[in-house]
C-alpha atoms as a PDB file:
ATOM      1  CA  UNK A   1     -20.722 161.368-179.555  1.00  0.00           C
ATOM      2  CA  UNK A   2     -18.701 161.371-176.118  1.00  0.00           C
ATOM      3  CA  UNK A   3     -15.622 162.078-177.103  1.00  0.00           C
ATOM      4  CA  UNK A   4     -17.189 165.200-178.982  1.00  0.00           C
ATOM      5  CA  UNK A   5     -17.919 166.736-176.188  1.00  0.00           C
ATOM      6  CA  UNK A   6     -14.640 165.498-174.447  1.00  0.00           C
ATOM      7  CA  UNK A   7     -12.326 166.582-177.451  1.00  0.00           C
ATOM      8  CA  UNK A   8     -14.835 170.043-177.227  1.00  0.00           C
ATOM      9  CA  UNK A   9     -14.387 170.569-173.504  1.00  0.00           C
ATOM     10  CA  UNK A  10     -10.421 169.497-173.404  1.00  0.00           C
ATOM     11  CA  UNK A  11     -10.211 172.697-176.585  1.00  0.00           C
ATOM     12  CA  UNK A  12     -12.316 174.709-174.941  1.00  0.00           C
ATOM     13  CA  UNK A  13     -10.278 175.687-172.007  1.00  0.00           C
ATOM     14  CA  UNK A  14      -6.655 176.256-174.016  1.00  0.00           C
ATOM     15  CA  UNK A  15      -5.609 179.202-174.840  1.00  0.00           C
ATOM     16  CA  UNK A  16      -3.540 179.721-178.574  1.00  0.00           C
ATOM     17  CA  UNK A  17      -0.320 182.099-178.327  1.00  0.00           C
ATOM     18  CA  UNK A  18       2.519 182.447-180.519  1.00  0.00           C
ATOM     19  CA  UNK A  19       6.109 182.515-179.460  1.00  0.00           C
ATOM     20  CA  UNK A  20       9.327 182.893-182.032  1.00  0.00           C
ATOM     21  CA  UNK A  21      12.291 180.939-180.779  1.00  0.00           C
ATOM     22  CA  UNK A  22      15.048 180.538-182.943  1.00  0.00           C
ATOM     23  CA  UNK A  23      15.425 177.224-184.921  1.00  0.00           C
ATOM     24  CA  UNK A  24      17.786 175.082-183.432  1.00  0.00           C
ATOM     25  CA  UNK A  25      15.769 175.826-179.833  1.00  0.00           C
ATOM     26  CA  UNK A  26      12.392 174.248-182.288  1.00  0.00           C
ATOM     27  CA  UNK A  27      14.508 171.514-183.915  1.00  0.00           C
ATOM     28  CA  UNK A  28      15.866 170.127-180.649  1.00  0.00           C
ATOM     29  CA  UNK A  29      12.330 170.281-178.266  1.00  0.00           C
ATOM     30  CA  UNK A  30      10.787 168.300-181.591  1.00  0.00           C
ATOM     31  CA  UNK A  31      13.521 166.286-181.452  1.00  0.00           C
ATOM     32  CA  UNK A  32      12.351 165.589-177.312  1.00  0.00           C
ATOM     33  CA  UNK A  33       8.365 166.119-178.321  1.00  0.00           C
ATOM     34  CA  UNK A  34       8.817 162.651-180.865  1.00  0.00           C
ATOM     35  CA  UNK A  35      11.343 161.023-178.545  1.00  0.00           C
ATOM     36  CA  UNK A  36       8.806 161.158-175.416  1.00  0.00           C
ATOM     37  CA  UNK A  37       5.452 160.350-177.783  1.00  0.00           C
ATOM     38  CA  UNK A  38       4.115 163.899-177.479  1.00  0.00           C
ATOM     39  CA  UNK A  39       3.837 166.887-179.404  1.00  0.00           C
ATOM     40  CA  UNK A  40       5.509 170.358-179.714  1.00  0.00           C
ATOM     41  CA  UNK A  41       2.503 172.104-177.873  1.00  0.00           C
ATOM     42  CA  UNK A  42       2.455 169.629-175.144  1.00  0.00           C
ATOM     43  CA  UNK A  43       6.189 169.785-174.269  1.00  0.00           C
ATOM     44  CA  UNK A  44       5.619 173.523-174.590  1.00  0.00           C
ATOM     45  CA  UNK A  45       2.695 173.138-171.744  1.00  0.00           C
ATOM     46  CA  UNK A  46       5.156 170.843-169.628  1.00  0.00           C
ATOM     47  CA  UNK A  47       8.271 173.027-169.598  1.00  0.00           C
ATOM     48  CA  UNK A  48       5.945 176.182-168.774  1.00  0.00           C
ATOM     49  CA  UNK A  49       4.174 173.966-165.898  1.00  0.00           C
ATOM     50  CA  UNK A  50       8.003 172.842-164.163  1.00  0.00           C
ATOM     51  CA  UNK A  51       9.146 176.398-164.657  1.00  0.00           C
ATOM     52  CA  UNK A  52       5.894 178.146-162.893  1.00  0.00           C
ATOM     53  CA  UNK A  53       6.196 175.228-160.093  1.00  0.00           C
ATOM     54  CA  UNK A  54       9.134 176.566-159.409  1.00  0.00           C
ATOM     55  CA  UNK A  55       7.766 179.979-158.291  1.00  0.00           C
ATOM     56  CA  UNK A  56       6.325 181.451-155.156  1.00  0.00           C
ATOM     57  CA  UNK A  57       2.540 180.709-154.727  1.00  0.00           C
ATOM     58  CA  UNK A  58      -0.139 180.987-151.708  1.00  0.00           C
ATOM     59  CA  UNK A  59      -1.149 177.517-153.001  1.00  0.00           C
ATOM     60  CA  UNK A  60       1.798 175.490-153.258  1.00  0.00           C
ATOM     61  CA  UNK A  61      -0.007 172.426-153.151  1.00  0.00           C
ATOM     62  CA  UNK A  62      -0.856 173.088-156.782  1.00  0.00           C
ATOM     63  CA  UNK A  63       2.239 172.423-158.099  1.00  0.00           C
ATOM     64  CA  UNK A  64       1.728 168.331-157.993  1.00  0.00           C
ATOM     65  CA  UNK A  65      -1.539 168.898-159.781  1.00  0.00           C
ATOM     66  CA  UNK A  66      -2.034 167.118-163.145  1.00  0.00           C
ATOM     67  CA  UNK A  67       1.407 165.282-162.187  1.00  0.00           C
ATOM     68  CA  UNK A  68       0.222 162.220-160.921  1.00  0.00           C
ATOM     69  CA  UNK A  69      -1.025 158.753-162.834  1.00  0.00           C
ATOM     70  CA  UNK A  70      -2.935 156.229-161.456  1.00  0.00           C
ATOM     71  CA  UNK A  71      -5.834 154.312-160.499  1.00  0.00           C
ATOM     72  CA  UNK A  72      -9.488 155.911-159.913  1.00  0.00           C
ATOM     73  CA  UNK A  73      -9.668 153.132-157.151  1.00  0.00           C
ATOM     74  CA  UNK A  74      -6.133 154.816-155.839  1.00  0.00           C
ATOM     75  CA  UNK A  75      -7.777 157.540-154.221  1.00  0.00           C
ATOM     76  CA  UNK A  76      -9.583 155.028-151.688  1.00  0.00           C
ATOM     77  CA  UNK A  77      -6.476 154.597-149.471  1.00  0.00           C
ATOM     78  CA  UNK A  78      -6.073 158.470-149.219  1.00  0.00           C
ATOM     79  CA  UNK A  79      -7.420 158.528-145.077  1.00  0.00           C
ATOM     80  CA  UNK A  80      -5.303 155.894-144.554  1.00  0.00           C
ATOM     81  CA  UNK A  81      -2.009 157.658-145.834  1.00  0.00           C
ATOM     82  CA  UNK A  82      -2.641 161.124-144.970  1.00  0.00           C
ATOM     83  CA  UNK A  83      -4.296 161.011-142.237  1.00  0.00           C
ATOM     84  CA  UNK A  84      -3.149 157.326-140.599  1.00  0.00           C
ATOM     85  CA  UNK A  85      -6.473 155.988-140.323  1.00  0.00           C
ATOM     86  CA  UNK A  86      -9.111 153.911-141.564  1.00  0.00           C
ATOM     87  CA  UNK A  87     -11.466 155.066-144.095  1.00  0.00           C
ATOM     88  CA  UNK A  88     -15.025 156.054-142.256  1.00  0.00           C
END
């Protein structure tokens, strides 16, 4: 039942467009997609994310988000590597 609502939440935020790209350009990102474990759509998502990062923004911060793997605990040392102190 979870990952119902997961797998309905994750859709229910994407948007589907259509592009036409001429068919070496598809052969060769499918070729990367299967190489790197992911699908078209995905790499698709990833090249349009690094290009946009590469713009002008008044949040520039944004560009690292959805970037980064890790730990949930992770986000406990946060004080003590931003800021150079001790968790209150």
């Amino acid at each position: 039942m979870l990952e119902s609502v997961i797998t309905t939440i994750y859709y229910d935020n994407m948007i589907r467009t259509q592009i036409s790209i001429d068919n070496a350009l598809y052969e060769r990102a499918k070729e990367i997609a299967k190489h790197r474990g992911i699908s078209f759509a995905e790499l698709c998502r990833r090249g349009l994310q690094e290009i946009l990062a590469q713009e002008p923004t008044d949040r520039p911060w944004m560009v690292y988000a959805g970037i980064f793997e890790g730990q949930e605990e992770d986000s406990q040392s946060v004080d003590a590597v931003v800021y150079d102190r001790e968790t209150l």
